[in-house]
N, C-alpha and C. Protein backbone atom coordinates (compact mmCIF):
# COMPACT_ATOMS: atom_id res chain seq x y z
N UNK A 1 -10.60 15.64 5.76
CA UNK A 1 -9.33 15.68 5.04
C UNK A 1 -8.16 15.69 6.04
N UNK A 2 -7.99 16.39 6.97
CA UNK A 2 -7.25 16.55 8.37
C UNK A 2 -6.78 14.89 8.83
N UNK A 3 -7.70 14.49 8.73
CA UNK A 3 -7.79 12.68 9.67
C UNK A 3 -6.87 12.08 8.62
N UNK A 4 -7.35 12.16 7.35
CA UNK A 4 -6.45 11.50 6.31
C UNK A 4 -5.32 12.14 6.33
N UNK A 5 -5.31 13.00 6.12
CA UNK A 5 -3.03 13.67 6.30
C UNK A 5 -2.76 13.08 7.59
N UNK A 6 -3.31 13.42 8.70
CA UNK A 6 -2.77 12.72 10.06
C UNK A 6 -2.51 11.81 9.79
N UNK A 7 -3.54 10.45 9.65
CA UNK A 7 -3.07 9.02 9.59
C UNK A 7 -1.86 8.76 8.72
N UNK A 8 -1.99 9.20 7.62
CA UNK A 8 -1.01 9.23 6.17
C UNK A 8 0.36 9.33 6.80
N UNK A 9 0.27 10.48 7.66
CA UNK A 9 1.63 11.02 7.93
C UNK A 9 2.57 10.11 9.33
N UNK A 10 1.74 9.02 9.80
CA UNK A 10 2.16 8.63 11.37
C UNK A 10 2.87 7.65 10.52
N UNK A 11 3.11 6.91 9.63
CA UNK A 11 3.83 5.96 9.36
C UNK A 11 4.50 5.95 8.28
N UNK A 12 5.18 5.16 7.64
CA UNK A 12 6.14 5.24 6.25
C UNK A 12 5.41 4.96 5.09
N UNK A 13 4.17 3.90 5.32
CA UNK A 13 3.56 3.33 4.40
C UNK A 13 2.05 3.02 5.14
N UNK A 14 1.49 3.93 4.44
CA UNK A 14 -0.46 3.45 4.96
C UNK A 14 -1.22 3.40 3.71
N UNK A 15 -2.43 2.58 4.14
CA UNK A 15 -3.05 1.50 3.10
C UNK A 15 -4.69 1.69 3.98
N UNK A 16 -5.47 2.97 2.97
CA UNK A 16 -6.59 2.60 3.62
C UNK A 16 -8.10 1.74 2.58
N UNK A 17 -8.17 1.08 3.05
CA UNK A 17 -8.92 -0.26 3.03
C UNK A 17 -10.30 -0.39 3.18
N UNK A 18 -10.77 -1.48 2.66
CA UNK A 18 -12.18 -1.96 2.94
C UNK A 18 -12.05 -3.31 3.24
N UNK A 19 -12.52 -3.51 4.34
CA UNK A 19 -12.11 -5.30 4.62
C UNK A 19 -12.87 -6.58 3.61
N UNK A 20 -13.64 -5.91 2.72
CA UNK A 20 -14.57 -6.42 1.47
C UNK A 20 -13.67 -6.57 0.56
N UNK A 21 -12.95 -5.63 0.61
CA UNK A 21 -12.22 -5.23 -1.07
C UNK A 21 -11.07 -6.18 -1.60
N UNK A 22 -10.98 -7.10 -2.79
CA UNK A 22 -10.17 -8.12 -3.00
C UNK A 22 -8.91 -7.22 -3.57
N UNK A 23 -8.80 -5.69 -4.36
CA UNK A 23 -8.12 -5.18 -4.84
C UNK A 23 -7.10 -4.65 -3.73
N UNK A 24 -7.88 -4.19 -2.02
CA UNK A 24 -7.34 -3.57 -1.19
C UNK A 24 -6.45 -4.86 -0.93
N UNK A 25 -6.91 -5.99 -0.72
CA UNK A 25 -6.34 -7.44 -0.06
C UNK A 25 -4.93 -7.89 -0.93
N UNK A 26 -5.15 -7.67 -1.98
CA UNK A 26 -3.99 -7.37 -3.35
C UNK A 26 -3.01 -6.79 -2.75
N UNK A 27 -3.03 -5.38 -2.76
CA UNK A 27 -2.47 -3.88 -2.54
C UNK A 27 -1.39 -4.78 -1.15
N UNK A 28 -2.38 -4.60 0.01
CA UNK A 28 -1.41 -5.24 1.13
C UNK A 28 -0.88 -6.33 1.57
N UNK A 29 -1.07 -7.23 0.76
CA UNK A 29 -0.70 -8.42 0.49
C UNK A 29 1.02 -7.97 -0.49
N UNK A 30 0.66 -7.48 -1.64
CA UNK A 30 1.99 -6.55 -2.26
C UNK A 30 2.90 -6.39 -1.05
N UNK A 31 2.29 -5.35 -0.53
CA UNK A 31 3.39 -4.49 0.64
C UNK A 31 4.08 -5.21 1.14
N UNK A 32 3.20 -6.23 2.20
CA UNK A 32 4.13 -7.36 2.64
C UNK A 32 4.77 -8.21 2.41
N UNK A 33 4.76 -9.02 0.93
CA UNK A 33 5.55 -9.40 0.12
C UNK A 33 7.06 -8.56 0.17
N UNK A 34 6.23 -7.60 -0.20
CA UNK A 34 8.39 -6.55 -0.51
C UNK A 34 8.48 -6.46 1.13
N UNK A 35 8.36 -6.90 2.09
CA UNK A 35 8.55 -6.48 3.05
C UNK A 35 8.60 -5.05 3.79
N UNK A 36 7.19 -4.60 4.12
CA UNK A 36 6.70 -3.38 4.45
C UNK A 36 5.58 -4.18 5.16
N UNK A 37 5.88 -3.21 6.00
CA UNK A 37 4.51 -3.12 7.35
C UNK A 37 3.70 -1.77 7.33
N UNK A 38 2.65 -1.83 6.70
CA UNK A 38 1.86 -0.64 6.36
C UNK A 38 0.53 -0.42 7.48
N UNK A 39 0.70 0.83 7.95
CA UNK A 39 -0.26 0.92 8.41
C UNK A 39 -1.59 0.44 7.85
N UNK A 40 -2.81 -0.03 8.43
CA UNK A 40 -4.00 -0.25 7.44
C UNK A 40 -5.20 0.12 8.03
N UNK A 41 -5.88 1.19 7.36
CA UNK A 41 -7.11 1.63 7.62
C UNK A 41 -8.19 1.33 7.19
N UNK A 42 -8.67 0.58 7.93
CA UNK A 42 -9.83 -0.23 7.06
C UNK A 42 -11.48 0.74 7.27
N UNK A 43 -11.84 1.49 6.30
CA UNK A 43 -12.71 2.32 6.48
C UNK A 43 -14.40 1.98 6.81
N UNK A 44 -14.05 0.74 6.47
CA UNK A 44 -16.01 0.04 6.69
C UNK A 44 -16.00 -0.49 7.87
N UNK A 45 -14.50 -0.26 9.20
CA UNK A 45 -14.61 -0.10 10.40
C UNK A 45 -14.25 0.61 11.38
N UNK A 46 -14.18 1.57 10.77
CA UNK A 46 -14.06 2.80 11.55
C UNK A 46 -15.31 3.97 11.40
N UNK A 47 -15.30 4.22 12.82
CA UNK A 47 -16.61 5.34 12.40
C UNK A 47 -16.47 6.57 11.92
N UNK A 48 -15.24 6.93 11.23
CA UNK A 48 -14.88 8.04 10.75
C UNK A 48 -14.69 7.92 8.95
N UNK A 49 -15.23 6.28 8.86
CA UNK A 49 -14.63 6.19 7.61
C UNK A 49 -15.64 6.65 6.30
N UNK A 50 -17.02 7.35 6.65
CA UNK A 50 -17.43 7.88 5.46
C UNK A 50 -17.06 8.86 5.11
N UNK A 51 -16.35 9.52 6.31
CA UNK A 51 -15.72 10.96 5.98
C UNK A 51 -14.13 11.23 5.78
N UNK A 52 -13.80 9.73 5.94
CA UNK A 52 -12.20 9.66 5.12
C UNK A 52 -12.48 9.32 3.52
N UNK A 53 -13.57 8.60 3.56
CA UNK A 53 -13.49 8.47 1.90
C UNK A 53 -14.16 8.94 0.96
N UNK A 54 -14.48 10.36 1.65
CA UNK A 54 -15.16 11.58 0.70
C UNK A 54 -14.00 12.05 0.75
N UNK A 55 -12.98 12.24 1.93
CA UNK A 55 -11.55 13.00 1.36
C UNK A 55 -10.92 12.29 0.58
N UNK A 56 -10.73 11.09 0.61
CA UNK A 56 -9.53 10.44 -0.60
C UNK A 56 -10.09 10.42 -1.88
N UNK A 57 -11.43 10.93 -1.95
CA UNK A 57 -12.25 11.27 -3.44
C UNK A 57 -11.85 12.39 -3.42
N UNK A 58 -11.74 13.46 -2.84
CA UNK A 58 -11.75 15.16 -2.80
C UNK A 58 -9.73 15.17 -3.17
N UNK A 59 -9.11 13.64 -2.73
CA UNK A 59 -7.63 13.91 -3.76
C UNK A 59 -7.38 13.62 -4.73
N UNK A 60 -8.49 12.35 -5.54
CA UNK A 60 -8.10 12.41 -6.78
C UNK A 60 -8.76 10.43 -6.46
N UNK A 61 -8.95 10.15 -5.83
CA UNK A 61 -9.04 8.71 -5.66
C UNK A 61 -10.53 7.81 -5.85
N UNK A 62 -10.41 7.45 -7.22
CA UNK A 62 -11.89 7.09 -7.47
C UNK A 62 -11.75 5.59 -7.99
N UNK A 63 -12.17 4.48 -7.39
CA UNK A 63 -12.68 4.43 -6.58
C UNK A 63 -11.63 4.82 -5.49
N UNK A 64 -12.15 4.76 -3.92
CA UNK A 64 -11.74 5.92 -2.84
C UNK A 64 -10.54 4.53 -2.48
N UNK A 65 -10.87 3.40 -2.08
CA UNK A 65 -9.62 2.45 -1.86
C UNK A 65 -9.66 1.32 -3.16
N UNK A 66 -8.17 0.83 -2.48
CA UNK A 66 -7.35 1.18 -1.65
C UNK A 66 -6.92 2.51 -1.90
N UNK A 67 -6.35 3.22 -1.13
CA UNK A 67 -5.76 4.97 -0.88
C UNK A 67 -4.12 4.24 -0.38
N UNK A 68 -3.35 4.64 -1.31
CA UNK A 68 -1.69 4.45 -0.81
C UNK A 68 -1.35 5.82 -0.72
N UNK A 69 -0.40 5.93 0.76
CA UNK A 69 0.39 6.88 0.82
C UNK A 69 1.94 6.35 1.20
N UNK A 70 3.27 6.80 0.97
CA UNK A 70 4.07 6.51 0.53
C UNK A 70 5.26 8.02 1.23
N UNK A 71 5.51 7.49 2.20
CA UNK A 71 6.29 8.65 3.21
C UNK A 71 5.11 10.19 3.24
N UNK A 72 4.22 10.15 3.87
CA UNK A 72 3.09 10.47 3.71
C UNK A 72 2.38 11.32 2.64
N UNK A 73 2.90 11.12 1.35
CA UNK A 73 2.98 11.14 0.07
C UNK A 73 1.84 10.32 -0.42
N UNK A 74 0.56 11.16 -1.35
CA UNK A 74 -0.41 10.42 -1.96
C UNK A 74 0.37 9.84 -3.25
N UNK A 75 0.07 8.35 -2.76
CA UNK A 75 0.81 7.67 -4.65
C UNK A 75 -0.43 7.20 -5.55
N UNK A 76 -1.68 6.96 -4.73
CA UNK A 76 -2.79 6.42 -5.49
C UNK A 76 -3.22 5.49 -5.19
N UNK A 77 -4.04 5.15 -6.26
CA UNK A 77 -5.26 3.61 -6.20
C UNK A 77 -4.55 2.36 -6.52
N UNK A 78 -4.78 1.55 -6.78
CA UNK A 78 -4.29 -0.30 -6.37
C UNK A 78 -3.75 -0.06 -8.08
N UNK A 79 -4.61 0.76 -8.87
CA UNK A 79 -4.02 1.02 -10.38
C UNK A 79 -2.19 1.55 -10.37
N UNK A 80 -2.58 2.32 -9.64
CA UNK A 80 -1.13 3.40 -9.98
C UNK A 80 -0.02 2.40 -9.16
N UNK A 81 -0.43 2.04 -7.92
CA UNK A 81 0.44 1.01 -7.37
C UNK A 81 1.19 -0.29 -7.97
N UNK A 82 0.27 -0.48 -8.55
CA UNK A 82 0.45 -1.76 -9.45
C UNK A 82 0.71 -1.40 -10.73
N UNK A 83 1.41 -0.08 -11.38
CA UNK A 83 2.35 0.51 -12.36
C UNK A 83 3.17 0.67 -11.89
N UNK A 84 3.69 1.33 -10.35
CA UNK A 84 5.06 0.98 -10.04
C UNK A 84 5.46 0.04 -9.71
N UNK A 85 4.77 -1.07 -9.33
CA UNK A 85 5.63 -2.36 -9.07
C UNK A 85 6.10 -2.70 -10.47
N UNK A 86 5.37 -3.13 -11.53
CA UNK A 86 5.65 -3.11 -12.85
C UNK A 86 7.42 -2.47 -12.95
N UNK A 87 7.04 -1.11 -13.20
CA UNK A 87 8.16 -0.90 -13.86
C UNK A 87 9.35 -0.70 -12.51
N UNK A 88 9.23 -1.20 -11.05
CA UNK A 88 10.18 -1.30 -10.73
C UNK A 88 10.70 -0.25 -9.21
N UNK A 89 9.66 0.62 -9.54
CA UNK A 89 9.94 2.07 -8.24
C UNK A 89 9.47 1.65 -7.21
N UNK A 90 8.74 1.38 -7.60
CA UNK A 90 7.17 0.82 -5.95
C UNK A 90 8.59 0.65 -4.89
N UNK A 91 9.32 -0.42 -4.71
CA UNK A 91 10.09 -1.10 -4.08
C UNK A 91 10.88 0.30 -3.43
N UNK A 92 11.70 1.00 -4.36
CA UNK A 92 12.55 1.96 -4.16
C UNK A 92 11.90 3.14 -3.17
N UNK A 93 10.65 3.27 -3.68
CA UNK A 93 9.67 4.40 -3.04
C UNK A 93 9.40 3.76 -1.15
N UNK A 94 9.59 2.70 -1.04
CA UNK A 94 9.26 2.14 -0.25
C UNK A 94 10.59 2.10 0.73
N UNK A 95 11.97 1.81 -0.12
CA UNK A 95 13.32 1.81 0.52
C UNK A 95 13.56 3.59 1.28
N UNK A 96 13.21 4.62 0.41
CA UNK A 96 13.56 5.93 0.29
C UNK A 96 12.52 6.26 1.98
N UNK A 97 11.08 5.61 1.63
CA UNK A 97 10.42 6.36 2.52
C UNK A 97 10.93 5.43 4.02
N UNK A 98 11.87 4.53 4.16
CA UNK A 98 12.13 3.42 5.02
C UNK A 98 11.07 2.78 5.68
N UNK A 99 10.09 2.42 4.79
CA UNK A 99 8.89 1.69 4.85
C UNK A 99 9.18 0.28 4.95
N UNK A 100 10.59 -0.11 4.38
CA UNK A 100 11.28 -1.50 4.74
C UNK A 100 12.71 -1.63 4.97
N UNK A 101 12.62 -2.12 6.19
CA UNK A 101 13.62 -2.32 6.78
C UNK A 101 14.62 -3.33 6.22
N UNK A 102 16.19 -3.43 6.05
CA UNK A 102 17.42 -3.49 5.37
C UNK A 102 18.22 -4.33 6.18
N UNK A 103 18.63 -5.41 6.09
CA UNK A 103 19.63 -5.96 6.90
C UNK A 103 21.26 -5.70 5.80
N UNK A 104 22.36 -4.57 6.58
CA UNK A 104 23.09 -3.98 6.49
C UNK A 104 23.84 -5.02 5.36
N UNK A 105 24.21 -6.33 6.06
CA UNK A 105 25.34 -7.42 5.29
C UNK A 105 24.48 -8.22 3.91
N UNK A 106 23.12 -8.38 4.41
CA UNK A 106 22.44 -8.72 3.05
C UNK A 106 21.11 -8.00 3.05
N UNK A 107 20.65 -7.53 1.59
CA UNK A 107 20.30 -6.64 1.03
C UNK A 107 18.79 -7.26 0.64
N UNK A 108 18.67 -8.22 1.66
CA UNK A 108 17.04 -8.99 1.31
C UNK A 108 16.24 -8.55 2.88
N UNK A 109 15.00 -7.90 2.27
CA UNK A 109 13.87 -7.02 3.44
C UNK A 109 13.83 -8.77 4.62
N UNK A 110 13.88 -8.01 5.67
CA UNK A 110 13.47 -9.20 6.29
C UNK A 110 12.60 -8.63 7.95
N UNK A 111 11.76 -9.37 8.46
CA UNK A 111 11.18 -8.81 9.39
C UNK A 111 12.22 -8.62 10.30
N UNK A 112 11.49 -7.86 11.52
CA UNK A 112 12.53 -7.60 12.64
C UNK A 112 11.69 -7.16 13.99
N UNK A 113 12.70 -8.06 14.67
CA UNK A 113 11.68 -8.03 15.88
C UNK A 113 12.03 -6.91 17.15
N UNK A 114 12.88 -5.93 16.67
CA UNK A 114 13.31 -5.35 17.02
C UNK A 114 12.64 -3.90 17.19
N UNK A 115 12.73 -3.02 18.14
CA UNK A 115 11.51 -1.61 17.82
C UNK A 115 12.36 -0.77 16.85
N UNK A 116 13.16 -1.03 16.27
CA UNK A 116 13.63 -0.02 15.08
C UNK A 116 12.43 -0.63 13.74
N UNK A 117 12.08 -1.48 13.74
CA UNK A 117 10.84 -1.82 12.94
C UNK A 117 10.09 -2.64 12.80
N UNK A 118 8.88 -2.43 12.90
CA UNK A 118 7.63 -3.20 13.25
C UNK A 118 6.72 -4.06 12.48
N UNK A 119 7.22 -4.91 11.61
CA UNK A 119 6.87 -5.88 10.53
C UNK A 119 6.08 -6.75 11.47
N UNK A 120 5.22 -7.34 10.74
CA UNK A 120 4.10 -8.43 11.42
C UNK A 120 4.24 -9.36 10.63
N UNK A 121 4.50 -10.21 11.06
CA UNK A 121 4.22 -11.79 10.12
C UNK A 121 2.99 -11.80 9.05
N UNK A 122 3.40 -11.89 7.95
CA UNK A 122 1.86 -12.55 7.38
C UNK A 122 2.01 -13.38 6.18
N UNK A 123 0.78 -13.65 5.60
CA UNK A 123 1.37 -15.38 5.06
C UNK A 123 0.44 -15.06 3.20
N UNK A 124 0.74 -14.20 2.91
CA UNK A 124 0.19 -13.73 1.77
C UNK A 124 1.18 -14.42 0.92
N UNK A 125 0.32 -14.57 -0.61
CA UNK A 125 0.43 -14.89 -1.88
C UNK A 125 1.02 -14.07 -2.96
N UNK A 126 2.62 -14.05 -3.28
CA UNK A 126 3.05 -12.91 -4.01
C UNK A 126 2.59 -13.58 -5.69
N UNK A 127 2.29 -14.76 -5.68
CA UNK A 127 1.93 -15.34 -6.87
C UNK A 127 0.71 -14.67 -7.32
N UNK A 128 0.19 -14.56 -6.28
CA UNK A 128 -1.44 -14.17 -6.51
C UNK A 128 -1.49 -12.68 -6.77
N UNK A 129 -0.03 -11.69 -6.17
CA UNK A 129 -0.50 -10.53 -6.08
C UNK A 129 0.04 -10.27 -7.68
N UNK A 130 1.15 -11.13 -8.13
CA UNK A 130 1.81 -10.97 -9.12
C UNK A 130 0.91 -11.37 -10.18
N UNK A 131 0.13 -12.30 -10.55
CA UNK A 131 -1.13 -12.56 -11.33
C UNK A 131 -2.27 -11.80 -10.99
N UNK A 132 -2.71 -10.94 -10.45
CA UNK A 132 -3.46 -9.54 -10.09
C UNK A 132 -2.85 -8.75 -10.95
N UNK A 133 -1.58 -8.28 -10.95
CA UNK A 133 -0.58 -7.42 -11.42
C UNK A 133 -0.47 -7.45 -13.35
N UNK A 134 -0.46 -8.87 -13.64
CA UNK A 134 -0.74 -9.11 -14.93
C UNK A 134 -1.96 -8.96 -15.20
N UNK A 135 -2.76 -9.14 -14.92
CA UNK A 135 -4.09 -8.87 -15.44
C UNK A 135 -4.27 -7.43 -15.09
N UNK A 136 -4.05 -6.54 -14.32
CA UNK A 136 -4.57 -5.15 -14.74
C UNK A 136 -3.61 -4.55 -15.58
N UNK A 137 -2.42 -5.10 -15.70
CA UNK A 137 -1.18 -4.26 -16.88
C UNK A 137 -1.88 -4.87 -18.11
N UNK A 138 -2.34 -6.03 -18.15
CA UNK A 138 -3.00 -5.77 -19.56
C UNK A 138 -4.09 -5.17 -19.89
N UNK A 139 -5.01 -5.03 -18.62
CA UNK A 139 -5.85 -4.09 -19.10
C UNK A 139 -5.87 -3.07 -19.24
N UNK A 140 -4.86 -2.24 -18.99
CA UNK A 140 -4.55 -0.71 -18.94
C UNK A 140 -3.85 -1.06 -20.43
N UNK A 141 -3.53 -2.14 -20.97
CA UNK A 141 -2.85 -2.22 -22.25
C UNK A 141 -3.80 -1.59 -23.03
N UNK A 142 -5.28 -2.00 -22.73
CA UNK A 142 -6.25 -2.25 -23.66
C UNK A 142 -7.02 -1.06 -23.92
N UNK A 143 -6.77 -0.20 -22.50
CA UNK A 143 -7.52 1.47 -22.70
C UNK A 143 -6.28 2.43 -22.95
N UNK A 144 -5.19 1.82 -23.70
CA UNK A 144 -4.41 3.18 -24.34
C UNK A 144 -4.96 3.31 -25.39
């Protein structure tokens, strides 16, 4: 449990992972879309990772990933994540924890190559994360 608050806590936004998992690939694919550079812990390569994901079960996280933390704040599974993008916070939660960086004169996330923040290029599908996004809001339609 220790390893998971540590990691959680070294960055604005961490994302721990299974390099298998199409839901985790979703999740950080999201992030980087809104422009966030999330830490990512990918647990099926690390040798610590059977005993990070008996802790992110021991917080509430079933299945264990993706695990979002959010200014080292547990927010949840790829479910709960993908209710705040929905209604709109995800983004804000992300501005508050300065998980994305702000260009002062315009108000669109943009990388920066600068060490005030450490965005990585990547070439993800917001179409795809956004059609992910519809299909589990309707299925959570379907178990109210």
């Amino acid at each position: 449990m220790d390893r998971v608050r540590e990691l959680a806590s070294k960055k604005a936004a961490v994302i721990f992972t299974k390099s298998s998992c199409c839901m985790c690939y979703s999740i950080k694919t999201l992030f980087y879309e809104l422009g966030a550079s999330p830490a990512i812990h990918e647990l099926d390569q690390d040798p610590y990772g059977r005993d990070m994901e008996r802790a992110l079960r021991a917080l509430g996280c079933d299945p264990s990933v993706p695990a979002v933390f959010i200014g080292g704040r547990f927010v949840g599974s790829s479910k709960d994540v993908i209710s705040l993008h929905v209604d709109g916070s995800l983004k804000q939660m992300l501005k508050d924890a300065k998980a994305i960086c702000m260009k002062k004169e315009n108000p669109v996330p943009f990388p920066l190559s600068s060490s005030t923040c450490d965005h990585s290029p990547f070439t993800g599908s917001l179409a795809h994360v956004m059609a992910l996004t519809k299909t589990a809001a309707a299925g959570a339609m379907h178990e109210v």
